[in-house]
C-alpha atoms as a PDB file:
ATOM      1  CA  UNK A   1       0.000   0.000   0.000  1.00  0.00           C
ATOM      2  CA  UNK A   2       1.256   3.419  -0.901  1.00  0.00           C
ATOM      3  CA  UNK A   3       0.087   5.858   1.279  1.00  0.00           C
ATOM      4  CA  UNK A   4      -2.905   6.303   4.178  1.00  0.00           C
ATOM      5  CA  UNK A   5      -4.939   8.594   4.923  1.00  0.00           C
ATOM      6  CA  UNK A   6      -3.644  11.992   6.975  1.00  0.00           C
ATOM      7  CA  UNK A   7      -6.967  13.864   7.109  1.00  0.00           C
ATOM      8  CA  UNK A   8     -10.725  13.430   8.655  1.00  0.00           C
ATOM      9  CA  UNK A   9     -11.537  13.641   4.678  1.00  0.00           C
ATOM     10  CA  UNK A  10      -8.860  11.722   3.628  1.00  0.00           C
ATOM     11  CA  UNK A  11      -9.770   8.619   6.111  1.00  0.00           C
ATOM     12  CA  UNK A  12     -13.302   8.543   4.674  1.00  0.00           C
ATOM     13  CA  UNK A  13     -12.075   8.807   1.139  1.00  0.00           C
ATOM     14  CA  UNK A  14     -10.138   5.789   1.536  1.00  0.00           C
ATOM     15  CA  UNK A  15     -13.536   4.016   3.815  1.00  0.00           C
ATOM     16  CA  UNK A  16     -15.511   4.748   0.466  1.00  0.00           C
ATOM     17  CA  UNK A  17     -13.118   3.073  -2.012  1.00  0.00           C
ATOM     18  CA  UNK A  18     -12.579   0.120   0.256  1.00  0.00           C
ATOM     19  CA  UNK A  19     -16.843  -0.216   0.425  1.00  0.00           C
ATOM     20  CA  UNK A  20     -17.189   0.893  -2.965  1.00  0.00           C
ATOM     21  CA  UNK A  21     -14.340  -2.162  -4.281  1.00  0.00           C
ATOM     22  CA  UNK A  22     -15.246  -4.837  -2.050  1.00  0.00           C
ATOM     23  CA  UNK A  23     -18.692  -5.460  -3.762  1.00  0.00           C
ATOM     24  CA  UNK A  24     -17.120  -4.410  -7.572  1.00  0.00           C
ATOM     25  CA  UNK A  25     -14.503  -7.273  -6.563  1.00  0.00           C
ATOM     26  CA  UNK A  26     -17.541 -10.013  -5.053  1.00  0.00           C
ATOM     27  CA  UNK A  27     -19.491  -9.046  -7.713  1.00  0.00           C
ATOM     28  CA  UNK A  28     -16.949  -9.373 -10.424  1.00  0.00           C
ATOM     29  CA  UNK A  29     -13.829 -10.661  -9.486  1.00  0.00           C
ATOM     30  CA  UNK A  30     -10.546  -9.114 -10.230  1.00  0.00           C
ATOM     31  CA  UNK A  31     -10.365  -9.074 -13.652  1.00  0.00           C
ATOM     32  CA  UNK A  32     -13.753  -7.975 -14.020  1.00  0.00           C
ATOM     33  CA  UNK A  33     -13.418  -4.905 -11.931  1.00  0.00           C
ATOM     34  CA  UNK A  34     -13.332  -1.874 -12.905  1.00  0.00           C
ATOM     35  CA  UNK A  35     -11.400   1.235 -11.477  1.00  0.00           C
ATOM     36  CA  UNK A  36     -13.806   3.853 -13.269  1.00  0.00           C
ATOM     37  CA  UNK A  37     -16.841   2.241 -11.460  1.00  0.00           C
ATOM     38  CA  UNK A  38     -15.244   2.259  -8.160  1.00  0.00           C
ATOM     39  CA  UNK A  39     -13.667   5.864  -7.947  1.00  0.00           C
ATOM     40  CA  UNK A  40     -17.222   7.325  -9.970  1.00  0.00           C
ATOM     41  CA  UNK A  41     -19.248   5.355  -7.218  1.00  0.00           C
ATOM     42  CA  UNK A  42     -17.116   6.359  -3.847  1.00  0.00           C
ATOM     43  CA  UNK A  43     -17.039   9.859  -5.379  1.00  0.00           C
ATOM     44  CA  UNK A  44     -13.347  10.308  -5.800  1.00  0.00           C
ATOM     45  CA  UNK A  45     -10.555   9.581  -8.753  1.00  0.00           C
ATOM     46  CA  UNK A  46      -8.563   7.321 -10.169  1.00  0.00           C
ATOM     47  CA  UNK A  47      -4.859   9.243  -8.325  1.00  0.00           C
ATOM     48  CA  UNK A  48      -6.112   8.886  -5.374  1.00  0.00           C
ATOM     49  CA  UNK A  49      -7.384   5.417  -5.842  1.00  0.00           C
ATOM     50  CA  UNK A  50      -3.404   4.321  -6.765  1.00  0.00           C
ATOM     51  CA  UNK A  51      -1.920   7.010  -3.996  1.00  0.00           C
ATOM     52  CA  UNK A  52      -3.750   4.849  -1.353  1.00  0.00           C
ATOM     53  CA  UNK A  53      -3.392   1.247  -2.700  1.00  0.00           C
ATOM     54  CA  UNK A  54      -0.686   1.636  -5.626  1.00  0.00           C
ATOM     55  CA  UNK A  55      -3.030  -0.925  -8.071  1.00  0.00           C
ATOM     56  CA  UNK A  56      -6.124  -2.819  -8.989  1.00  0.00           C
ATOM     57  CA  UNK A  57      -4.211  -5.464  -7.833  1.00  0.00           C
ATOM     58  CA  UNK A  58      -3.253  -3.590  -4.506  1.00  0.00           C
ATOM     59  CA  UNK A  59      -6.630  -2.618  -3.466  1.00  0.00           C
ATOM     60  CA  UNK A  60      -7.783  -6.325  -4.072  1.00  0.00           C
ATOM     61  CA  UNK A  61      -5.171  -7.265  -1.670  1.00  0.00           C
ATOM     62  CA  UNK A  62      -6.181  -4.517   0.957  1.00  0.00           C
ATOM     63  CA  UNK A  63      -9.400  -5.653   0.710  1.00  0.00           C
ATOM     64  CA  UNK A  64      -8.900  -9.786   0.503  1.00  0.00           C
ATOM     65  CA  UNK A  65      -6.046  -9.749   4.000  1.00  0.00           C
ATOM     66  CA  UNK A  66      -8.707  -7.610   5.481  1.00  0.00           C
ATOM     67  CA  UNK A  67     -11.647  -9.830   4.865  1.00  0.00           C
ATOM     68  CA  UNK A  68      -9.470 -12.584   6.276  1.00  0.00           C
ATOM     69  CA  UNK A  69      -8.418 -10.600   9.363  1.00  0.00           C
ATOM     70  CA  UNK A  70     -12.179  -9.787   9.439  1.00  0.00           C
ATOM     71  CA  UNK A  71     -13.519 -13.577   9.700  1.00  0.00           C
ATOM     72  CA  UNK A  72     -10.253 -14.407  12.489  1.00  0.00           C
ATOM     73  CA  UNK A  73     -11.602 -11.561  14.580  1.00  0.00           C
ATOM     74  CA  UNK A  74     -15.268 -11.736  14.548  1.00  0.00           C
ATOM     75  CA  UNK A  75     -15.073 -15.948  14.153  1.00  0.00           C
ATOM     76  CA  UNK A  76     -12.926 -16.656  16.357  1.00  0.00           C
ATOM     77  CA  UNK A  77     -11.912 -20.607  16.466  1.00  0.00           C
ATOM     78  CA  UNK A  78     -12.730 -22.270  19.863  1.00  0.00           C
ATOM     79  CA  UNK A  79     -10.937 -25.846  18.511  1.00  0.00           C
ATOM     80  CA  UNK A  80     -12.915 -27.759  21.632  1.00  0.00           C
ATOM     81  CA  UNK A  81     -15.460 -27.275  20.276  1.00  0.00           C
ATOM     82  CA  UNK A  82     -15.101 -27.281  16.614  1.00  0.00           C
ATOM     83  CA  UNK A  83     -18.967 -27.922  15.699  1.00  0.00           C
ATOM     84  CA  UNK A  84     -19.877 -24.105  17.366  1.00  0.00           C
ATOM     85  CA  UNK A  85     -16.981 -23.047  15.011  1.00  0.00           C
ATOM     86  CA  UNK A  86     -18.533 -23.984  11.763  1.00  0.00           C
ATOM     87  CA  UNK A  87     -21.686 -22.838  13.020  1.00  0.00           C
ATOM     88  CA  UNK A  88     -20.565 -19.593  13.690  1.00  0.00           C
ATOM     89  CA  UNK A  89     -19.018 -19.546  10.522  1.00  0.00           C
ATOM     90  CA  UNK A  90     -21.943 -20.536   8.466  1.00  0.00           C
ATOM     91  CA  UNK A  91     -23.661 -17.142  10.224  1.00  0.00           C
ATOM     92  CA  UNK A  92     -20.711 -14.841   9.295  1.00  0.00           C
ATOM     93  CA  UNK A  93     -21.030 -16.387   5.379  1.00  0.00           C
ATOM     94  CA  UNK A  94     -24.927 -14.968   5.926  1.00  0.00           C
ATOM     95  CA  UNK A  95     -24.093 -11.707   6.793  1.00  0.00           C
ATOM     96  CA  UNK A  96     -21.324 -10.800   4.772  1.00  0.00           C
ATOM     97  CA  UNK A  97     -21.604 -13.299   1.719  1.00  0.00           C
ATOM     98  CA  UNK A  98     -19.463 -10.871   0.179  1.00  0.00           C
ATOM     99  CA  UNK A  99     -16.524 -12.388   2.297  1.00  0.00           C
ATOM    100  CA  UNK A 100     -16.267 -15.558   0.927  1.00  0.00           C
ATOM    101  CA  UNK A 101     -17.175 -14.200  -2.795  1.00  0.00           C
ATOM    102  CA  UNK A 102     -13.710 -12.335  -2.531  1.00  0.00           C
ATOM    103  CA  UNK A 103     -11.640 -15.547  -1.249  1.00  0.00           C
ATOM    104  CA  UNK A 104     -13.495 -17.380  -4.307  1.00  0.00           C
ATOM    105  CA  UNK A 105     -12.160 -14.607  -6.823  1.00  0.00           C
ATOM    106  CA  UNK A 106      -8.771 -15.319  -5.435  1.00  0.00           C
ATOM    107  CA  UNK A 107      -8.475 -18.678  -5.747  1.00  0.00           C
ATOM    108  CA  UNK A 108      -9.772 -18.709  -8.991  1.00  0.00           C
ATOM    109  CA  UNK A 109      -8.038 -15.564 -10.555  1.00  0.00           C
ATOM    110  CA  UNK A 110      -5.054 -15.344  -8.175  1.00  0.00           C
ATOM    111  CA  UNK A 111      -4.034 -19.105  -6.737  1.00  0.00           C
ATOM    112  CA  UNK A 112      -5.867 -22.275  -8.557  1.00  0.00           C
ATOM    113  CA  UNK A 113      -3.731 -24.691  -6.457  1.00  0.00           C
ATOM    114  CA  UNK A 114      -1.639 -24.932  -3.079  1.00  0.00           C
ATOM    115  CA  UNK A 115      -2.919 -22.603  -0.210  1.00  0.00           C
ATOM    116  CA  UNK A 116      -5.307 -19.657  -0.701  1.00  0.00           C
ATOM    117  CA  UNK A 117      -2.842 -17.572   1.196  1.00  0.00           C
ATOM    118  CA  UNK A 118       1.053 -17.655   1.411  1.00  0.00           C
ATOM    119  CA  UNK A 119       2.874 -18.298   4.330  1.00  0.00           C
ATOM    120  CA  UNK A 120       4.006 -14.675   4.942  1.00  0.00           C
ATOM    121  CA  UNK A 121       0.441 -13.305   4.869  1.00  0.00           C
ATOM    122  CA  UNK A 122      -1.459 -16.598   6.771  1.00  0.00           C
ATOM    123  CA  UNK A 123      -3.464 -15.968   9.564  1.00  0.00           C
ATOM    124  CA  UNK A 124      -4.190 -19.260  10.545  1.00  0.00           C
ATOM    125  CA  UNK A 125      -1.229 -20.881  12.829  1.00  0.00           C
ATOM    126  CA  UNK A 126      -3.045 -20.399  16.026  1.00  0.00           C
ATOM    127  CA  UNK A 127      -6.328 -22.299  14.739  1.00  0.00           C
ATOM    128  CA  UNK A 128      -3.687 -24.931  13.762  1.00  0.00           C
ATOM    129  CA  UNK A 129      -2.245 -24.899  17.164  1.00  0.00           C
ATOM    130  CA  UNK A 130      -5.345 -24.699  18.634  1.00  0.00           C
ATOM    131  CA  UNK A 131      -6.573 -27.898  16.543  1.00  0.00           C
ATOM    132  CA  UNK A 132      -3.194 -29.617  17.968  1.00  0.00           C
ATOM    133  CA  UNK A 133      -3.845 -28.977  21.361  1.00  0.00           C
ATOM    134  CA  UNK A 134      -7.406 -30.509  21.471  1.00  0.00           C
ATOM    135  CA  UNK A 135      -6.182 -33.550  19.468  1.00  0.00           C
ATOM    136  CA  UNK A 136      -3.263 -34.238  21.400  1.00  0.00           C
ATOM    137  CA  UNK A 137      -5.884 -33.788  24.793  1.00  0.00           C
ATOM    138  CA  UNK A 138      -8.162 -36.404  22.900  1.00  0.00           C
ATOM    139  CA  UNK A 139     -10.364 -33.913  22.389  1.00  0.00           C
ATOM    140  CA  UNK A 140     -10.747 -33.805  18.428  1.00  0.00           C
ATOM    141  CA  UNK A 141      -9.281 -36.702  15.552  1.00  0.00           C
ATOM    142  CA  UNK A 142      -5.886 -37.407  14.673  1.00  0.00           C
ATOM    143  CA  UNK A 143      -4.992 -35.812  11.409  1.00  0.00           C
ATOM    144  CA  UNK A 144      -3.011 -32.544   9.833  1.00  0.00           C
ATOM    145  CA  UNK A 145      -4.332 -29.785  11.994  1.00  0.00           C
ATOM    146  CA  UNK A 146      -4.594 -28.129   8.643  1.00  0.00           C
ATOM    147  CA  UNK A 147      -6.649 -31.016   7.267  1.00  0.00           C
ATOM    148  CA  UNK A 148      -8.774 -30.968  10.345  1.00  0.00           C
ATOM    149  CA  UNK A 149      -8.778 -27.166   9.524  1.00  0.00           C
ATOM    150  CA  UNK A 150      -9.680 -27.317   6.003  1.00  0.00           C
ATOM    151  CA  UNK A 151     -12.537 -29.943   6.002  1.00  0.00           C
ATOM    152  CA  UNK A 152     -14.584 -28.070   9.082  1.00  0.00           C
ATOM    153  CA  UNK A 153     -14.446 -24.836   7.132  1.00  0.00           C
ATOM    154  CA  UNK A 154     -15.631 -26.582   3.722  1.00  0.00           C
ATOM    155  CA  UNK A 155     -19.114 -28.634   5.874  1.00  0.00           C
ATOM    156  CA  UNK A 156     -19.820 -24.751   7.322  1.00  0.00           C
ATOM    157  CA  UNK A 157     -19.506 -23.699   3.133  1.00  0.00           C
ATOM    158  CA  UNK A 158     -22.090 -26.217   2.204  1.00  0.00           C
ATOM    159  CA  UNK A 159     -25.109 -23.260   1.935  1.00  0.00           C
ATOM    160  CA  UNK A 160     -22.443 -20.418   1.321  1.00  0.00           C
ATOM    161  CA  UNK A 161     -22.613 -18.006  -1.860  1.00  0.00           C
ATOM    162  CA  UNK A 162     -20.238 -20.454  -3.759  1.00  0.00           C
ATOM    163  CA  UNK A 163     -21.751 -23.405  -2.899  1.00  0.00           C
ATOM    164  CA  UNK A 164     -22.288 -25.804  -6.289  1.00  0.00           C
ATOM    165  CA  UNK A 165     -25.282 -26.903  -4.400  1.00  0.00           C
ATOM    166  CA  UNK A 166     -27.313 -24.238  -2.950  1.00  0.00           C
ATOM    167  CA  UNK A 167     -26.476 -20.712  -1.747  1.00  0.00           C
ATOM    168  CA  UNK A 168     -28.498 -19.519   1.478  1.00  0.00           C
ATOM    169  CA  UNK A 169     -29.409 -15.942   1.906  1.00  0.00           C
ATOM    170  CA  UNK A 170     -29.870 -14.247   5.318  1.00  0.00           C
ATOM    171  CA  UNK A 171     -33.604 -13.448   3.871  1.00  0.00           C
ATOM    172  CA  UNK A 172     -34.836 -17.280   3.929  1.00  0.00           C
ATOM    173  CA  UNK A 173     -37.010 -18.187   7.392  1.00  0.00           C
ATOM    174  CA  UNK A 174     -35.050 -18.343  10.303  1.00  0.00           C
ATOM    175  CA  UNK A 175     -36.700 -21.837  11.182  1.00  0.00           C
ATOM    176  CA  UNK A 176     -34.843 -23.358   8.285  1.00  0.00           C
ATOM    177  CA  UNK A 177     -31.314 -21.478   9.889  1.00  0.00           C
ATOM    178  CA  UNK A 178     -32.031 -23.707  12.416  1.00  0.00           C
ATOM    179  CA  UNK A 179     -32.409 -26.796  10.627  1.00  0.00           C
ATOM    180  CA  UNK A 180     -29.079 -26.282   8.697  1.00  0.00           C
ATOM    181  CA  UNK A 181     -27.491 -24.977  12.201  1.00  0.00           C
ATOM    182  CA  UNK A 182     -28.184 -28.180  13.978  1.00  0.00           C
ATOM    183  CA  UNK A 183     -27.221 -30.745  11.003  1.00  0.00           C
ATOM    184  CA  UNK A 184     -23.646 -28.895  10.986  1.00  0.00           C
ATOM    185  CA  UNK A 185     -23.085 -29.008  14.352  1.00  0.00           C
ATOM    186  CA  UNK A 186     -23.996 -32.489  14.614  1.00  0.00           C
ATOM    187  CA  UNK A 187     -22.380 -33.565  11.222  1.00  0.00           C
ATOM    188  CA  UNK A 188     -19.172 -31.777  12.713  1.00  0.00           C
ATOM    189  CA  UNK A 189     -19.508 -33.319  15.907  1.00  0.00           C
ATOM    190  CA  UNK A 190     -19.515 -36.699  14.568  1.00  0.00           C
ATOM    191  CA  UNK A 191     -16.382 -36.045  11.722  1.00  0.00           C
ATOM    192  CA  UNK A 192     -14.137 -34.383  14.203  1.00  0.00           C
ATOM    193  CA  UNK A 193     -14.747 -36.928  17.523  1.00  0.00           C
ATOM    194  CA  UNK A 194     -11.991 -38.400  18.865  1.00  0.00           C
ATOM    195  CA  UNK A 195     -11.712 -41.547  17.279  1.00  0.00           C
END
């Protein structure tokens, strides 16, 4: 990132673009973005789009490591009880679909294979150690705390907005929430047990 903001006006300059770009880049992806429709929408131009984030490219980043630091914050992992997790997870996909739209355009557009993020940027190594700590108190399977990781989060993305399946919306009846809330927490339950 190139520079941030000094002033009051400044600070909600830079809010706007951020707003404005995470649903161009959900929407659309990277490639399908476009600068013009994100400075003419949060009111601003195109130098002091690139003063703040340097790139397209840059403000994707800004905007992807913050989603991520976003879903570690607000979801954080309690790895006794990994079931709650996903839950808790599946709620955060329903308020802010956009979220996992973004991590979607990455993976496609950005990193097909491997890791989503690189080691540098990951923000995951105390969920892993978490996930070792309840397995080696018997508390959760034997497996790559990563693995273990990896196949919680994709049961809690089975109604998500990039579900091949069926996407959920926060506007369906809260009685069928419910339903889906208490098959993932049991399904969970049962795949992570202590064997």
């Amino acid at each position: 990132m190139a520079d941030q903001p000094q002033t009051s006006r400044g600070a909600a300059t830079y809010q706007r673009i951020l707003e404005v770009a995470t649903q161009e880049f959900a929407e659309r992806g990277i490639a399908g973005a476009r600068v013009e429709r994100i400075v003419a929408t949060a009111r601003t131009n195109k130098a002091q789009l690139y003063a703040y984030f340097g790139s397209k490219e840059g403000l994707f980043d800004a905007i992807f490591f913050g989603s991520l630091e976003r879903i570690v914050n607000v979801v954080p992992i309690e790895a006794t009880d990994l079931a709650d997790w996903a839950v808790r997870l599946y709620d955060e996909y329903l308020r802010r679909p956009d979220l996992i739209r973004l991590a979607t355009w990455a993976r496609l557009e950005r990193r097909p294979a491997g890791r989503l993020v690189d080691d540098p940027d990951r923000l995951d190594d105390h969920k892993l150690r978490a996930i070792a700590e309840a397995q080696a108190a018997g508390l959760v399977r034997q497996g790559d705390p990563f693995d273990v990781m990896a196949i919680v989060i994709a049961m809690s993305m089975a109604w998500s907005p990039v579900s091949n399946v069926y996407a959920a919306t926060a506007q369906e009846p809260p009685e069928l929430h419910e339903q889906r809330r208490t098959l993932l927490r049991e399904s969970v339950r049962r795949a992570m047990a202590a064997e």
